[in-house]
N, C-alpha and C. Protein backbone atom coordinates (compact mmCIF):
# COMPACT_ATOMS: atom_id res chain seq x y z
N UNK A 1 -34.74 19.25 -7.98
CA UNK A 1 -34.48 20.05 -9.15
C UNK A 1 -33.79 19.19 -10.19
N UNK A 2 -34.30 19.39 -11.82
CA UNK A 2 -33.64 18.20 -12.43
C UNK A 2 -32.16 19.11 -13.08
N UNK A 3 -31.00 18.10 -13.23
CA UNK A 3 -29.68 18.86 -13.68
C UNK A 3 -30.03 19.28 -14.97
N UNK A 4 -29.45 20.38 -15.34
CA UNK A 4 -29.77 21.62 -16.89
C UNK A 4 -28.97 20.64 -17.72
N UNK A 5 -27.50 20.18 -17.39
CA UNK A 5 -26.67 19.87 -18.25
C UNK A 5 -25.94 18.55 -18.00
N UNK A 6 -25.29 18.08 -18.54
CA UNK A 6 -24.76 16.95 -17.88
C UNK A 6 -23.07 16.84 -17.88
N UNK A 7 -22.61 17.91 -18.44
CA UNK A 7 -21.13 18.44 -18.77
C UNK A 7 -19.92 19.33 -17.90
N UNK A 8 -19.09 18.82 -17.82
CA UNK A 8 -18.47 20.11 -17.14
C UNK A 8 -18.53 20.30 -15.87
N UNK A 9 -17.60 20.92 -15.19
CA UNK A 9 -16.84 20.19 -14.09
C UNK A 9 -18.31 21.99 -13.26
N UNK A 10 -17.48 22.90 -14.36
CA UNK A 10 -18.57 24.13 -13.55
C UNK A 10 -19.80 23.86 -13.47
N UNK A 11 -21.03 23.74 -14.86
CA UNK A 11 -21.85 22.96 -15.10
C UNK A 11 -22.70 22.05 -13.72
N UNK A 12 -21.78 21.16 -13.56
CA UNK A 12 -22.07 20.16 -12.36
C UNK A 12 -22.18 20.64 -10.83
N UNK A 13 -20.91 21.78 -10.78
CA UNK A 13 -20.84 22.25 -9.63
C UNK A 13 -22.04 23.45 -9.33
N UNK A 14 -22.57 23.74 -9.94
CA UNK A 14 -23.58 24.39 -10.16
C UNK A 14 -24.73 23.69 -10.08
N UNK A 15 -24.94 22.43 -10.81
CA UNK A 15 -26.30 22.17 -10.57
C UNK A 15 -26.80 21.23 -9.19
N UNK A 16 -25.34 20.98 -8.72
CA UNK A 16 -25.03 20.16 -7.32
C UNK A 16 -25.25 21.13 -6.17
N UNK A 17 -24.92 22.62 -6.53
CA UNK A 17 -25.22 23.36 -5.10
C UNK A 17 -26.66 23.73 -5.00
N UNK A 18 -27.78 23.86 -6.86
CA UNK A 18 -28.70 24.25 -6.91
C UNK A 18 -29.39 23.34 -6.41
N UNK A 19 -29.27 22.08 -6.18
CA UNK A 19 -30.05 20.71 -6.16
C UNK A 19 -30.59 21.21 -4.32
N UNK A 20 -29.16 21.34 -4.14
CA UNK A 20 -29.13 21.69 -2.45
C UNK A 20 -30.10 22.51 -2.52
N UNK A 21 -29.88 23.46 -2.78
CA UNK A 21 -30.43 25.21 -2.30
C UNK A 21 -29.60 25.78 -1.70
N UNK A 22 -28.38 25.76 -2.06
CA UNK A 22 -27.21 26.09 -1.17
C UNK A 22 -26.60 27.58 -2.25
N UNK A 23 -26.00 28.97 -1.49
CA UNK A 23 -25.80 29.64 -1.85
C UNK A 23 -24.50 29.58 -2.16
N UNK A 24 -23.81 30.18 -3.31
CA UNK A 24 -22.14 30.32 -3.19
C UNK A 24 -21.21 30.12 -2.01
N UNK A 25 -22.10 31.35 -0.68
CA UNK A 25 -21.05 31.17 0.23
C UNK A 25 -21.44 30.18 1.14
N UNK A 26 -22.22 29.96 1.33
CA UNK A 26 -22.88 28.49 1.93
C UNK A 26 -22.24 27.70 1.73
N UNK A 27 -21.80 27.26 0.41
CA UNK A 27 -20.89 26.13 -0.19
C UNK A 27 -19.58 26.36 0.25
N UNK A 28 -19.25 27.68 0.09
CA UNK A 28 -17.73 28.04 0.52
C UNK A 28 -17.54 28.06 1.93
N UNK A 29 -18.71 28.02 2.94
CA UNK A 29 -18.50 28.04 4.60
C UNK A 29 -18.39 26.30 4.94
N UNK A 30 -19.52 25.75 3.97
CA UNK A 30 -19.44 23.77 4.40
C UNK A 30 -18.05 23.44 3.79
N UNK A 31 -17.19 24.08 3.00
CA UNK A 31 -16.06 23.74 2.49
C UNK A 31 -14.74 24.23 3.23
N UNK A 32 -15.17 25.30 3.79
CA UNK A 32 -13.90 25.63 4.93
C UNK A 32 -12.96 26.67 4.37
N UNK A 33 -13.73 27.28 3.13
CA UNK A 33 -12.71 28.07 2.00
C UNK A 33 -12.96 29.90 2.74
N UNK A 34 -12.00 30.48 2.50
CA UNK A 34 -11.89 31.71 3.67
C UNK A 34 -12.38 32.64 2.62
N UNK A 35 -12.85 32.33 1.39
CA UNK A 35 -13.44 33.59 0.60
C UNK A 35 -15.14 32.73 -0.18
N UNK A 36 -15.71 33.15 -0.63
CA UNK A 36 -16.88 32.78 -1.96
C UNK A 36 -16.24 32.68 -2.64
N UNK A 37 -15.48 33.49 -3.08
CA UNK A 37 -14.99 33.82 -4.44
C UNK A 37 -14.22 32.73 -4.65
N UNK A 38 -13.16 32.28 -3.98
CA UNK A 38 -12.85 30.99 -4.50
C UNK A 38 -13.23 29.67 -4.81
N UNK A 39 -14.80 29.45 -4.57
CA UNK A 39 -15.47 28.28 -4.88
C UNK A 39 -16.48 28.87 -6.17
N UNK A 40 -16.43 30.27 -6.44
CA UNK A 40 -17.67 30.91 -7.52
C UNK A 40 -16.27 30.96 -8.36
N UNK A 41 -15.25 31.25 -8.88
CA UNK A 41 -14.37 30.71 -9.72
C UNK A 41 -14.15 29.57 -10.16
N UNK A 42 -14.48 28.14 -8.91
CA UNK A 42 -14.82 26.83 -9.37
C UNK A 42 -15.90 26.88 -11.01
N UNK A 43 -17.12 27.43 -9.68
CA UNK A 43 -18.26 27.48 -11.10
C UNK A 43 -18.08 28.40 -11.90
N UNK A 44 -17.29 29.56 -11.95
CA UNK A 44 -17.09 30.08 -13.31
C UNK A 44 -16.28 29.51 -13.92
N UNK A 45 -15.90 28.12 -13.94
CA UNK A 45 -14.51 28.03 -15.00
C UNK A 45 -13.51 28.57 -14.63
N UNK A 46 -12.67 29.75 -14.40
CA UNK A 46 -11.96 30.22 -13.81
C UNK A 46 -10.73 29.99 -13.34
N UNK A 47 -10.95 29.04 -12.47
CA UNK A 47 -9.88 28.45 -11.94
C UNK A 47 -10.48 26.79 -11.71
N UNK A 48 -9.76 25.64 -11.39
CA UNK A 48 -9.96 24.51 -11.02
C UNK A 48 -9.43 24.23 -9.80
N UNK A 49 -10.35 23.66 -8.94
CA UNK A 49 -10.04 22.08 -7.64
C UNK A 49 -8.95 21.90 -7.25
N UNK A 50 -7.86 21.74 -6.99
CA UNK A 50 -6.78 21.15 -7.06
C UNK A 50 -7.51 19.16 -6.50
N UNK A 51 -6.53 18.06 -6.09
CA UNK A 51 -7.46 17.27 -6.13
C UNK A 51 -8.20 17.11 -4.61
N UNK A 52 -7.05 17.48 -4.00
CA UNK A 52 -8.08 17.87 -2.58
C UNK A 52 -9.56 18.76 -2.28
N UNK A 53 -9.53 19.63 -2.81
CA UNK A 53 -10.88 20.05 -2.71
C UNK A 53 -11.99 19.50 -3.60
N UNK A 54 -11.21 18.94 -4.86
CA UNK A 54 -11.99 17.98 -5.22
C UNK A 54 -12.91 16.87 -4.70
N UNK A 55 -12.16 15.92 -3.84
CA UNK A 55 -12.72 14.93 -2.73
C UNK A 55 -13.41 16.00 -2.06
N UNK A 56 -13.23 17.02 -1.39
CA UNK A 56 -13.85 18.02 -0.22
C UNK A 56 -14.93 17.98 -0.67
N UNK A 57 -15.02 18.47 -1.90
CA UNK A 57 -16.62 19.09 -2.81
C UNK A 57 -17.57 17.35 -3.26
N UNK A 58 -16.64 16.88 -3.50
CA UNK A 58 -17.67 15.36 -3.69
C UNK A 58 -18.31 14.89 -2.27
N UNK A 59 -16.92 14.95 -1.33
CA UNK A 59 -17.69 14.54 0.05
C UNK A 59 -19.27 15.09 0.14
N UNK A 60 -18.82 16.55 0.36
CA UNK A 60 -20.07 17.76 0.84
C UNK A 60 -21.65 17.42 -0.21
N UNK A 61 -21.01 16.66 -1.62
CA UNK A 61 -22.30 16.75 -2.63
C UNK A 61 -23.03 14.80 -2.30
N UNK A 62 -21.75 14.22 -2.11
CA UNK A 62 -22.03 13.05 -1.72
C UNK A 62 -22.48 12.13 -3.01
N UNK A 63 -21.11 12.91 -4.10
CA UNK A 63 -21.09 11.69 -5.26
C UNK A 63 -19.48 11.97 -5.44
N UNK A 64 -19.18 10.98 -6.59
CA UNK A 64 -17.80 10.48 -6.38
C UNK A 64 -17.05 11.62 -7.42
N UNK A 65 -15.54 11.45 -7.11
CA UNK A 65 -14.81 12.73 -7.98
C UNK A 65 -14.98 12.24 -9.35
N UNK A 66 -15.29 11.17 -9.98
CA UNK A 66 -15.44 10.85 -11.57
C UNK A 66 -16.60 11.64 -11.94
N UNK A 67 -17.36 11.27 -11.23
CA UNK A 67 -19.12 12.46 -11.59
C UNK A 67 -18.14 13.66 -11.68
N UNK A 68 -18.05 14.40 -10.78
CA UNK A 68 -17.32 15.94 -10.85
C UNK A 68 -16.55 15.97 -12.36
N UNK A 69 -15.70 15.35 -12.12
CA UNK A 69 -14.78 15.57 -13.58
C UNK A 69 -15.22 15.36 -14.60
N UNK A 70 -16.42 14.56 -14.98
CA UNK A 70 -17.04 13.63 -16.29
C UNK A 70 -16.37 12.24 -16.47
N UNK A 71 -15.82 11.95 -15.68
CA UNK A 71 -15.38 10.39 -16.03
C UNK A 71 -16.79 9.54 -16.28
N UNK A 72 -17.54 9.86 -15.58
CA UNK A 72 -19.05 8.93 -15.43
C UNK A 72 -20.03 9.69 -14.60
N UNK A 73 -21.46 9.49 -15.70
CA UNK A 73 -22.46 10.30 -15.64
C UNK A 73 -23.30 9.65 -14.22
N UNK A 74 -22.92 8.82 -13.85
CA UNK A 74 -23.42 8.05 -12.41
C UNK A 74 -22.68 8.99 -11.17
N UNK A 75 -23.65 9.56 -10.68
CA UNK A 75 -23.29 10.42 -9.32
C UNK A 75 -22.12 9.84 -8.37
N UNK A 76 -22.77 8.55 -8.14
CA UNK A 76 -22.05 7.38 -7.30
C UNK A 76 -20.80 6.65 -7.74
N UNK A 77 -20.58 7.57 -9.55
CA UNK A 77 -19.12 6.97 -9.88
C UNK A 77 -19.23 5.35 -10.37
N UNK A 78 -19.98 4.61 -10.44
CA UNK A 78 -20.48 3.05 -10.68
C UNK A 78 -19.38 3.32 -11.61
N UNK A 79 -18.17 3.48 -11.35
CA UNK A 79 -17.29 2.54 -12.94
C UNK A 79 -16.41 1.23 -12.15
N UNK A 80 -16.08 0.66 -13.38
CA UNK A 80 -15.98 -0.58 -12.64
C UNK A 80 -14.46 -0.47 -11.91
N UNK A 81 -14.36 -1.84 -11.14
CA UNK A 81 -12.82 -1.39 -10.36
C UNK A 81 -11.99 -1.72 -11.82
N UNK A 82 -12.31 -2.36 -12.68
CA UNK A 82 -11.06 -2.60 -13.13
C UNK A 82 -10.84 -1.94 -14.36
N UNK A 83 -11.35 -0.99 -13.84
CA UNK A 83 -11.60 0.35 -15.43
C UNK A 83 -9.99 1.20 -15.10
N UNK A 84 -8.95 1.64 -16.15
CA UNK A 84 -7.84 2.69 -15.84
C UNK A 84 -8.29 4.17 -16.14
N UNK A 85 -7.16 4.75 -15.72
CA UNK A 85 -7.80 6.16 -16.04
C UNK A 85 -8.16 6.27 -17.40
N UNK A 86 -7.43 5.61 -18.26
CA UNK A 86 -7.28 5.63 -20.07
C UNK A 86 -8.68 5.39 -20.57
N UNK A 87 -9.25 4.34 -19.30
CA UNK A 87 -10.51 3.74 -19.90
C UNK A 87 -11.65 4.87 -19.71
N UNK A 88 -11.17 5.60 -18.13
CA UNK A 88 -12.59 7.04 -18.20
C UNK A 88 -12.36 8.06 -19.16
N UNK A 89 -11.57 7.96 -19.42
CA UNK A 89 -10.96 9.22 -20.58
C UNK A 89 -11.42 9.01 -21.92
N UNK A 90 -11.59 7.62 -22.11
CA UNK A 90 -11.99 7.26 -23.69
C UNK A 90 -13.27 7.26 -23.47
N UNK A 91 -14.70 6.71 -22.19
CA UNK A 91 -15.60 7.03 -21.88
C UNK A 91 -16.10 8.01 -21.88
N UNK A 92 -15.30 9.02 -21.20
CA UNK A 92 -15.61 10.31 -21.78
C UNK A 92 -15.82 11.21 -23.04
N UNK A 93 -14.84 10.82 -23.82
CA UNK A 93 -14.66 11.11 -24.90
C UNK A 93 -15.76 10.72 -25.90
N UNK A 94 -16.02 8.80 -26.07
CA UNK A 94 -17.26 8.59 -26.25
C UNK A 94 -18.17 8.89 -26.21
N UNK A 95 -18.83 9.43 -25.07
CA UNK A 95 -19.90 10.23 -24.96
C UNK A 95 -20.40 11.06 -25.04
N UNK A 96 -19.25 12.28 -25.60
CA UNK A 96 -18.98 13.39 -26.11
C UNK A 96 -19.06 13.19 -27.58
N UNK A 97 -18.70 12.65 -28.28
CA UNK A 97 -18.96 12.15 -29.51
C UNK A 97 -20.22 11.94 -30.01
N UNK A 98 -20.78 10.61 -29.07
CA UNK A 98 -21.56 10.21 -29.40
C UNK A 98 -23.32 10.77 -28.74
N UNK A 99 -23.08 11.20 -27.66
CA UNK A 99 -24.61 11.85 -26.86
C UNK A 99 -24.63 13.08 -26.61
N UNK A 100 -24.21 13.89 -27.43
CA UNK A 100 -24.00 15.43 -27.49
C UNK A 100 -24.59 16.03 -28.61
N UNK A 101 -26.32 16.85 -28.32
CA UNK A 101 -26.93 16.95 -29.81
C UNK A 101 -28.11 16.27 -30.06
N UNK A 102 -28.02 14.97 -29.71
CA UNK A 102 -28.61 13.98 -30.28
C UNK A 102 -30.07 14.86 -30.38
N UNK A 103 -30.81 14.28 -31.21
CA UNK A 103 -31.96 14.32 -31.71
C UNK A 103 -33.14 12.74 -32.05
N UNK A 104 -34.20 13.04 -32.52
CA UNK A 104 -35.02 11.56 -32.23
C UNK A 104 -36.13 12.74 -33.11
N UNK A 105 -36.22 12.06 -34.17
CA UNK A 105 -37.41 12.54 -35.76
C UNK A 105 -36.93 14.23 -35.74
N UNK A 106 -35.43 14.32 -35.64
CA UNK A 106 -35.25 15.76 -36.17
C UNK A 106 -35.49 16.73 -34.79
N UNK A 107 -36.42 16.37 -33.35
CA UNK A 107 -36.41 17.20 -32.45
C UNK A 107 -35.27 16.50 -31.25
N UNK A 108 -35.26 17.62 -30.74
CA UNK A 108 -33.95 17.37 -29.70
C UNK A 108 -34.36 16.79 -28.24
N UNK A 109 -33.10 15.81 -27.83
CA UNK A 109 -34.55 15.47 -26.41
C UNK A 109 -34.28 16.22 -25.69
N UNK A 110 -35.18 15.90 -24.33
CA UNK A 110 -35.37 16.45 -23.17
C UNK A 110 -33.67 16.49 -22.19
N UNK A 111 -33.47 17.11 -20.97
CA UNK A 111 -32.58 17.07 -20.66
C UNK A 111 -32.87 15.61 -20.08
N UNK A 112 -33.81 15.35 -19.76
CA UNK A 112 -33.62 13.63 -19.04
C UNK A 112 -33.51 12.58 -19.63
N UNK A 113 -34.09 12.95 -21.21
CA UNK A 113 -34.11 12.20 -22.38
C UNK A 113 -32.30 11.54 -22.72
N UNK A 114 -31.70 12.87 -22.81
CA UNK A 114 -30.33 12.73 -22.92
C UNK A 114 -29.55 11.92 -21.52
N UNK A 115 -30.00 12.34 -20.65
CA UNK A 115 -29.36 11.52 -19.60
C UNK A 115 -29.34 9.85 -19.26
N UNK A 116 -30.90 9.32 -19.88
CA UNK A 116 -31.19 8.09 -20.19
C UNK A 116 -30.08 7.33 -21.80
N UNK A 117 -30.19 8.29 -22.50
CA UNK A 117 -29.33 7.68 -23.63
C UNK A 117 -27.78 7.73 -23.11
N UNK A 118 -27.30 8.56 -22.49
CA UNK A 118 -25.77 8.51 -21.66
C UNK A 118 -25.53 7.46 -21.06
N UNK A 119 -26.67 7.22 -20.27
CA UNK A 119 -26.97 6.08 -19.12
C UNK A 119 -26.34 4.71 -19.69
N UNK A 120 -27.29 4.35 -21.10
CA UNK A 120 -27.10 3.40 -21.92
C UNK A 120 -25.96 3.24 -22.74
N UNK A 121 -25.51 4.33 -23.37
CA UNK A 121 -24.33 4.45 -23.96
C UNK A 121 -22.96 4.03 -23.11
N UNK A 122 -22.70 4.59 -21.56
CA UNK A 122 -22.18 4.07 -20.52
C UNK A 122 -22.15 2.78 -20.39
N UNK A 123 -23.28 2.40 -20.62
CA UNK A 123 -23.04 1.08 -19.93
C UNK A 123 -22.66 -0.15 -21.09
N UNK A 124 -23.21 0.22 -22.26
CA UNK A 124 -22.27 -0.44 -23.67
C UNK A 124 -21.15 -0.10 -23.65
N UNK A 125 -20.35 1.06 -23.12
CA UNK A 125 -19.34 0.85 -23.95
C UNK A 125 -18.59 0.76 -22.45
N UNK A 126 -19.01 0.28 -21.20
CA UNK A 126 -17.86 -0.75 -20.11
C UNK A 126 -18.23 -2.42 -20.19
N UNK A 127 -19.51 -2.37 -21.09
CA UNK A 127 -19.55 -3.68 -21.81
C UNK A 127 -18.47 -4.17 -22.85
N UNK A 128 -17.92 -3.59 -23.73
CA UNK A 128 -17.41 -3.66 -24.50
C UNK A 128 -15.93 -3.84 -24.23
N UNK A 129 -15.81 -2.83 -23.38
CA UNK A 129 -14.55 -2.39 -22.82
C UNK A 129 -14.11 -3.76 -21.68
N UNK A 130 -15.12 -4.57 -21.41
CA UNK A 130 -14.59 -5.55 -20.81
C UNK A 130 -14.41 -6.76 -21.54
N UNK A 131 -15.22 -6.69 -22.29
CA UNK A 131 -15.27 -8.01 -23.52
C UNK A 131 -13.34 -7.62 -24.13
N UNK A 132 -13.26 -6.32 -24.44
CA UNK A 132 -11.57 -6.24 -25.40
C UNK A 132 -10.56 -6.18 -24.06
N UNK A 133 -11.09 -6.59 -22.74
CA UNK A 133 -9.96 -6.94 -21.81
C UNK A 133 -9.85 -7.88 -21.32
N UNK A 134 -11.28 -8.82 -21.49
CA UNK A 134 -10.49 -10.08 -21.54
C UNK A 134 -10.47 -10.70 -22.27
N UNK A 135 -9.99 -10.44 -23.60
CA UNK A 135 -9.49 -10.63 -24.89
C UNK A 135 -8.26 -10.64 -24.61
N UNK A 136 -7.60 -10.04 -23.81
CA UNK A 136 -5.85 -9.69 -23.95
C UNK A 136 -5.23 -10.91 -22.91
């Protein structure tokens, strides 16, 4: 199944259980959580992870807690080791800025369309981001 969106912690958690075929409480029985409702508050926005169930829910999806949060649009988390939190935060931010919307002759792309330009945008700007660190 391809992901709807590429945003957002609910967003993700949603398109990670759909990928499965996994039901609310399905997710909430492989997670060990004693209600649904407290993992369908995940995906409603609602409430948030604390960071332990965070790792729990990456384990179970089998990508890293930066994917979950938006630090990096790579499932597997590919940021580099010597990236700080400051640096996923401004990545983030970047990409929010800059690959949110986008368009190509006035029409809007595809959801995979957008995921390829993220892809690239990602990877310029830990290009960059390494060029102004070892500058210092």
């Amino acid at each position: 199944m391809e992901e709807k969106k590429n945003t957002g912690l609910p967003m993700r958690l949603i398109n990670l259980r759909e990928e499965h075929n996994w039901s609310k409480t399905e997710v909430s029985r492989r997670l060990g959580l004693s209600s649904m409702q407290r993992y369908a508050n995940y995906e409603y926005g609602s409430n948030e992870p604390d960071a332990s169930m965070l790792k729990k829910i990456a384990n179970l999806y089998d990508v890293s807690v930066d994917y979950l949060v938006g630090n990096t649009i790579d499932k597997n988390g590919h940021t580099p080791s010597w990236a700080t939190n400051d640096d996923k935060k401004d990545l983030k931010r970047f990409l929010e800025e800059n690959a949110n919307g986008m368009t190509y002759g006035g029409e809007g792309l595809t959801d995979e369309e957008q995921k390829q330009v993220r892809r690239v945008l990602e990877g310029l700007f830990w290009d960059k981001q390494k060029q102004k660190n070892n500058r210092k």
